[in-house]
C-alpha atoms as a PDB file:
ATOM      1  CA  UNK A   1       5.848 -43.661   6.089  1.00  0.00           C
ATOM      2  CA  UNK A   2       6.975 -44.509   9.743  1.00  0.00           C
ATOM      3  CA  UNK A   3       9.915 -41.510   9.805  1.00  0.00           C
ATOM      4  CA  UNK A   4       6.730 -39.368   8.449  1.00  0.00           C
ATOM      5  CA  UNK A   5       4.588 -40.108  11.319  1.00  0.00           C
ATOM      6  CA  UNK A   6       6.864 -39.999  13.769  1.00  0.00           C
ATOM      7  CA  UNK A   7       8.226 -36.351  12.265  1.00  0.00           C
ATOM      8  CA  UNK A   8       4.247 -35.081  12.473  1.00  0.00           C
ATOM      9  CA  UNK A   9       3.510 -36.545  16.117  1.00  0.00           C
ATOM     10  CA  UNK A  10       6.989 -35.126  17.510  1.00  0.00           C
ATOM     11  CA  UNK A  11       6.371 -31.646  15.997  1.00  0.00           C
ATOM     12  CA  UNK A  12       2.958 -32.057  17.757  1.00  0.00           C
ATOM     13  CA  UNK A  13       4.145 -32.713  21.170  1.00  0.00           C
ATOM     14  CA  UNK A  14       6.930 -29.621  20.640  1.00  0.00           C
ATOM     15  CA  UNK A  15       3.870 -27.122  19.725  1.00  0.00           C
ATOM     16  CA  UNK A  16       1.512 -28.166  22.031  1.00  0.00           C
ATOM     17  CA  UNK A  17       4.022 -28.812  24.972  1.00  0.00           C
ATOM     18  CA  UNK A  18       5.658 -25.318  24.612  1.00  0.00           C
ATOM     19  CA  UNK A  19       2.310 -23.819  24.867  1.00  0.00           C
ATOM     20  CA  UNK A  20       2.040 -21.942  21.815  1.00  0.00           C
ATOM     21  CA  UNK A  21      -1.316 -19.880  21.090  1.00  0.00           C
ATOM     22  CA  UNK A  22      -1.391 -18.852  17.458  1.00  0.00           C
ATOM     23  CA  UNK A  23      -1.977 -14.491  17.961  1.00  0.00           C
ATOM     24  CA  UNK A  24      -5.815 -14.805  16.893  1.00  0.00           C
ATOM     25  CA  UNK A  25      -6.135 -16.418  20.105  1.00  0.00           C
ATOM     26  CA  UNK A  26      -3.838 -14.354  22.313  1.00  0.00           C
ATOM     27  CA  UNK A  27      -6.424 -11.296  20.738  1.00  0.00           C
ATOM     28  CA  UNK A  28      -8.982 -12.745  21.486  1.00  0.00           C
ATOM     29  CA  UNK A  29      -7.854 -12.664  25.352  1.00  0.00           C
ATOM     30  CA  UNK A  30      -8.199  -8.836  24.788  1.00  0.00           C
ATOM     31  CA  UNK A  31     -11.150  -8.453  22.874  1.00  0.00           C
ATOM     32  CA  UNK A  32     -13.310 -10.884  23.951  1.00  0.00           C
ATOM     33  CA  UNK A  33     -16.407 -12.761  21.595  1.00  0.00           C
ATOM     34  CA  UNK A  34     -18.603 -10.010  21.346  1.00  0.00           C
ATOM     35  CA  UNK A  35     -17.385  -7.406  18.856  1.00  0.00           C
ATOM     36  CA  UNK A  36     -19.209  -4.510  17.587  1.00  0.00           C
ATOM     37  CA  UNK A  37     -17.100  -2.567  14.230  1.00  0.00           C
ATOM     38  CA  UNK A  38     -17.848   0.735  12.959  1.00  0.00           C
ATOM     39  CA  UNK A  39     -16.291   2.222  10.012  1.00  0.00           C
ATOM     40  CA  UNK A  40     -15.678   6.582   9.783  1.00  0.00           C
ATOM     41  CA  UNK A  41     -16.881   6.942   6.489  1.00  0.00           C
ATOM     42  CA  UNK A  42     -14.909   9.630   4.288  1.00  0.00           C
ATOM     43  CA  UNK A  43     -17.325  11.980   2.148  1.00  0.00           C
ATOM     44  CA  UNK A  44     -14.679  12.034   0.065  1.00  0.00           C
ATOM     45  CA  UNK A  45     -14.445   8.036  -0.577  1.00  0.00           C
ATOM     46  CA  UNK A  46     -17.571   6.390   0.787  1.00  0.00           C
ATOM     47  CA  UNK A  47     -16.817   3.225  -1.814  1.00  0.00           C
ATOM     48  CA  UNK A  48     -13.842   2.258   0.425  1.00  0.00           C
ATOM     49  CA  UNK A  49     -15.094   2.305   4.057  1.00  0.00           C
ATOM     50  CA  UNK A  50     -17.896  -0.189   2.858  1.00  0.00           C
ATOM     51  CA  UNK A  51     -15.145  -2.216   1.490  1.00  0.00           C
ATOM     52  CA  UNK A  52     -13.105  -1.483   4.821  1.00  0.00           C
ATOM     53  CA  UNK A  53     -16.105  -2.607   7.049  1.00  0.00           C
ATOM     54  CA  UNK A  54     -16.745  -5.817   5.353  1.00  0.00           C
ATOM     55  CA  UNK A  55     -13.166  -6.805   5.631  1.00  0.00           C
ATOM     56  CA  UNK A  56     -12.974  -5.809   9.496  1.00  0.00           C
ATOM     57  CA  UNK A  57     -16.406  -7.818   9.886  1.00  0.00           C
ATOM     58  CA  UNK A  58     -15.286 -10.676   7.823  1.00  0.00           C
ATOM     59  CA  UNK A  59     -12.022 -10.249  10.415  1.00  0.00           C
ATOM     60  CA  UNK A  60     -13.803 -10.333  13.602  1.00  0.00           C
ATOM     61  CA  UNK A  61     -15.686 -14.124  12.526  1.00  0.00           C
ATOM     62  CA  UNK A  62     -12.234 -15.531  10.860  1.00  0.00           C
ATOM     63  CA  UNK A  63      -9.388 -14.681  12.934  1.00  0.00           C
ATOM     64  CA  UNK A  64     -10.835 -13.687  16.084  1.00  0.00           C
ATOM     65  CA  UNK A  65     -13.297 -16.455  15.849  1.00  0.00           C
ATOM     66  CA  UNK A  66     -15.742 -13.909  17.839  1.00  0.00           C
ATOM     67  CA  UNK A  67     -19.504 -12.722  17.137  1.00  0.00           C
ATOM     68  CA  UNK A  68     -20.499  -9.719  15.524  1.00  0.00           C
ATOM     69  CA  UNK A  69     -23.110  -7.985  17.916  1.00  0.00           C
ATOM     70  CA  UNK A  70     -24.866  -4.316  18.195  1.00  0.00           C
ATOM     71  CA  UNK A  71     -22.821  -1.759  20.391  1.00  0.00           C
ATOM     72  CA  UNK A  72     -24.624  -2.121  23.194  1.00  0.00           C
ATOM     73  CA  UNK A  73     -23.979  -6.250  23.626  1.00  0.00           C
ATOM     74  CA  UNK A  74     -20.174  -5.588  22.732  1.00  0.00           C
ATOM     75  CA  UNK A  75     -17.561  -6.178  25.046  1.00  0.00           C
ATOM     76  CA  UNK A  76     -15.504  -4.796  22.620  1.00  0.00           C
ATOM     77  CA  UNK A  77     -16.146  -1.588  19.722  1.00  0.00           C
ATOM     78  CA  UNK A  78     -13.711  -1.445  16.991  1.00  0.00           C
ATOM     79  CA  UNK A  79     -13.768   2.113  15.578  1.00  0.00           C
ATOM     80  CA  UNK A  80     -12.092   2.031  12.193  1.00  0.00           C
ATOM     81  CA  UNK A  81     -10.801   4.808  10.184  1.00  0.00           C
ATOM     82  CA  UNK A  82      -9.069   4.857   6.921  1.00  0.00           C
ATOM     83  CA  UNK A  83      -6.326   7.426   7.034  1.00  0.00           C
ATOM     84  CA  UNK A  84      -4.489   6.644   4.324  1.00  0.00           C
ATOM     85  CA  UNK A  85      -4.506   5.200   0.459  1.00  0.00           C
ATOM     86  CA  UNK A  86      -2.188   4.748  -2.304  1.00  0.00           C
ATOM     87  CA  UNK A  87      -1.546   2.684  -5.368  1.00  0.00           C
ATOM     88  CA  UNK A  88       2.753   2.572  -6.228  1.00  0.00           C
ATOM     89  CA  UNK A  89       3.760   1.604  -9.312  1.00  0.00           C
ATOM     90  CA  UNK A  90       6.065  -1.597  -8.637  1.00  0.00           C
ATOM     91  CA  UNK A  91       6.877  -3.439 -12.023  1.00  0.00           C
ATOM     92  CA  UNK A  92       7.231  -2.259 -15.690  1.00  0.00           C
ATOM     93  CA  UNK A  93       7.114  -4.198 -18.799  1.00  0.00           C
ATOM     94  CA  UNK A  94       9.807  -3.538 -21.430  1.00  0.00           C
ATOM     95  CA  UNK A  95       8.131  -0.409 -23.003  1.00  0.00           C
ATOM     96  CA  UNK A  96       7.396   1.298 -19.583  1.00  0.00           C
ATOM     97  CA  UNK A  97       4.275   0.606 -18.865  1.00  0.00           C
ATOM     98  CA  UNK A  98       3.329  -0.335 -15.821  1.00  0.00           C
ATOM     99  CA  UNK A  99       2.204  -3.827 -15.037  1.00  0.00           C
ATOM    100  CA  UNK A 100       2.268  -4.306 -11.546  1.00  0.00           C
ATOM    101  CA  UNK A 101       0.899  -1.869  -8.908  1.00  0.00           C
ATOM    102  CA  UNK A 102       0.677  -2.472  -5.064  1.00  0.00           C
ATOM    103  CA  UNK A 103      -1.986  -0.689  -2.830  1.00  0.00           C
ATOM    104  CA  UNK A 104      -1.230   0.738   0.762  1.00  0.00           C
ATOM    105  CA  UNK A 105      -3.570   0.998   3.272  1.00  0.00           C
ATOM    106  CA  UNK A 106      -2.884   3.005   6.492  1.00  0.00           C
ATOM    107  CA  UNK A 107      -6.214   2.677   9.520  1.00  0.00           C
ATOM    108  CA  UNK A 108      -6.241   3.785  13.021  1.00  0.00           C
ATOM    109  CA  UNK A 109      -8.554   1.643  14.813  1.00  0.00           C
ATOM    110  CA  UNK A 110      -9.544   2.417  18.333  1.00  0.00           C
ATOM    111  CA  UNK A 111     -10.278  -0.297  20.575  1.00  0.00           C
ATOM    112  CA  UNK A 112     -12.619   0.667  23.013  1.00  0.00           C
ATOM    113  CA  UNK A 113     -14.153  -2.002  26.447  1.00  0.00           C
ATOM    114  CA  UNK A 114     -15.240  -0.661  29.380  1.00  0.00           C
ATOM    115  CA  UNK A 115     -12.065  -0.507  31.150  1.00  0.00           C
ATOM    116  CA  UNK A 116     -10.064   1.266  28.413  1.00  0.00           C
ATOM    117  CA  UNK A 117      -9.623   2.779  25.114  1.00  0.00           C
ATOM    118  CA  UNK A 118      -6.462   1.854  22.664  1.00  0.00           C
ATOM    119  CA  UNK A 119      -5.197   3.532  19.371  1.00  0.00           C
ATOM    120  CA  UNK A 120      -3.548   1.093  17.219  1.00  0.00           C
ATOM    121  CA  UNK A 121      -1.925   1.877  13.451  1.00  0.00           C
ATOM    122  CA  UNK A 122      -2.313  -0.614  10.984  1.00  0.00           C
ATOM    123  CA  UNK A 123      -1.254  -1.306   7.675  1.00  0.00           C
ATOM    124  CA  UNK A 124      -1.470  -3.258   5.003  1.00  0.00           C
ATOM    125  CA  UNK A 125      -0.550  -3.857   1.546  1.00  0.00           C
ATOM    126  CA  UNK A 126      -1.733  -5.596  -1.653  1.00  0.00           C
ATOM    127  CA  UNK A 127      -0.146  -6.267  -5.430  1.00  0.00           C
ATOM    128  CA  UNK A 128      -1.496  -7.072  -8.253  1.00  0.00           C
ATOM    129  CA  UNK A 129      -0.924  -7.720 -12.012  1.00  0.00           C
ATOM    130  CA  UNK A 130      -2.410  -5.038 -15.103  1.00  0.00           C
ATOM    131  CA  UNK A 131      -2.002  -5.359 -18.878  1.00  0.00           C
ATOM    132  CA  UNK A 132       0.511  -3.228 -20.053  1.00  0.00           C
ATOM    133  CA  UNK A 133      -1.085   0.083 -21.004  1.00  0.00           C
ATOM    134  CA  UNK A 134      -4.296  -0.292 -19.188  1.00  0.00           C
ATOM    135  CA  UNK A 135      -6.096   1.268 -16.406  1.00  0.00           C
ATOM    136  CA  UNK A 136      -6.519   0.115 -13.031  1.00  0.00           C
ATOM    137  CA  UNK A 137     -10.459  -1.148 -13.299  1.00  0.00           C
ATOM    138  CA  UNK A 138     -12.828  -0.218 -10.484  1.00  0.00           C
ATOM    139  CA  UNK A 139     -13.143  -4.133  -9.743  1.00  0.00           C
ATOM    140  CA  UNK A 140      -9.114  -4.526  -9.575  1.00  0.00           C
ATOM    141  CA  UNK A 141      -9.085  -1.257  -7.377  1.00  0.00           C
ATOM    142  CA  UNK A 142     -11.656  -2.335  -4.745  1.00  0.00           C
ATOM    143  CA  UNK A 143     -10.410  -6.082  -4.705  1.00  0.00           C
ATOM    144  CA  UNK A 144      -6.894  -4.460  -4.113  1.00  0.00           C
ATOM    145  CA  UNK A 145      -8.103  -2.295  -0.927  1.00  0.00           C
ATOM    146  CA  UNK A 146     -10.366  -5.159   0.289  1.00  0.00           C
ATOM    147  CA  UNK A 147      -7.331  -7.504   0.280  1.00  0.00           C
ATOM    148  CA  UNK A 148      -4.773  -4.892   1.846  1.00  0.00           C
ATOM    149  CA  UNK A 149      -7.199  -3.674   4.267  1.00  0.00           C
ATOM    150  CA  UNK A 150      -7.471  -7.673   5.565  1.00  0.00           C
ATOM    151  CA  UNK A 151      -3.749  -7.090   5.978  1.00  0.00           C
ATOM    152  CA  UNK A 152      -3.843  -4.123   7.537  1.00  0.00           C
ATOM    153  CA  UNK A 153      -6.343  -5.716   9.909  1.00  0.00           C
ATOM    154  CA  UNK A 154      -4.070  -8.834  10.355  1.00  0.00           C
ATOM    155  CA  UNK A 155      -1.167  -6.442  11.151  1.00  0.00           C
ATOM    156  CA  UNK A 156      -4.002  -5.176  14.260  1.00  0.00           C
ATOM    157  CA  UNK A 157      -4.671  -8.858  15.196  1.00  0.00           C
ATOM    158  CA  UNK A 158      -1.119  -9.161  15.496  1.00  0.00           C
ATOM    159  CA  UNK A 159      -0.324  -6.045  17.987  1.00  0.00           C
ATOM    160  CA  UNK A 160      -3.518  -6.654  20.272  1.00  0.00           C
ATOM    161  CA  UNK A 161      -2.257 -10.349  19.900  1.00  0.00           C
ATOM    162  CA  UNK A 162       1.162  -9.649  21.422  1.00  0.00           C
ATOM    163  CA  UNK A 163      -1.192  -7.429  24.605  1.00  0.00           C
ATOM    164  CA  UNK A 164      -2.941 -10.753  24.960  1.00  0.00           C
ATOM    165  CA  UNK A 165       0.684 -12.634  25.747  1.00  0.00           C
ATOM    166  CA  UNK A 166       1.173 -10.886  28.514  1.00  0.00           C
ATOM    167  CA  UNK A 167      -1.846 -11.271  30.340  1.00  0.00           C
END
């Protein structure tokens, strides 16, 4: 019990005395708290830019810990577009069917203050389990994109986390 908590309050003093920031917080350096997202909607694929938007929102309040405000509050605008979409076969069961898939997701977002405008590619990916012989379902398709556009999203928080380091 003793070797436990002196293990936890050493690793403590090593983080917190080396000054790490996790990269939600570096971000948040550049973006600041008050975030406005918009979504390009495809005409093609409406379904998935809702899908898109709710993950970026849900983004902005968990990882950047920021507030979701109209444009003209924002510090920051998050312009997201979806440029990209697949589902790739990854696992068969013994008869060939397919039984595990993994979505892609490729976005540009553009991050836009009043002192500049960035381009950022993101990505993100997502697998998940069918029965053998079976169709992806419209719930397992938008639950996949929802999940790898957090990802995608995370992979974002990650680059304008390693801007925020430097400042």
């Amino acid at each position: 019990m003793m070797n436990k908590l002196l293990v936890a309050f050493l690793l403590v003093v090593l983080t917190a005395g080396c000054g790490y920031l996790p990269a939600s917080k570096q971000a948040r350096k550049v973006v600041g708290d008050k975030i406005f997202v918009e979504v390009t909607v495809s005409l093609q694929d409406p379904e998935n830019a809702v899908l898109i938007k709710d993950a970026a929102r849900k983004a902005v309040v968990t990882r950047f810990h920021s507030s979701l405000v109209p444009q003209a509050q924002a510090k920051t605008t998050l312009w997201i577009e979806l440029t990209g979409i697949s589902f790739t076969p990854l696992q068969y069961d013994t008869n060939g069917y397919v039984i595990v898939y993994r979505a892609n997701i490729i976005t540009n977002v553009i991050r836009r203050t009043y002192k500049e405008k960035k381009s950022y590619n993101a990505r993100g990916s997502y697998d998940f389990a069918i029965e053998p012989n079976a169709v992806i379902t419209d719930n397992q398709r938008f639950d996949a994109i929802r999940q790898a556009s957090l990802k995608a999203l995370d992979s974002f928080i990650a680059q304008v986390g390693a801007e925020g380091a430097e400042l």
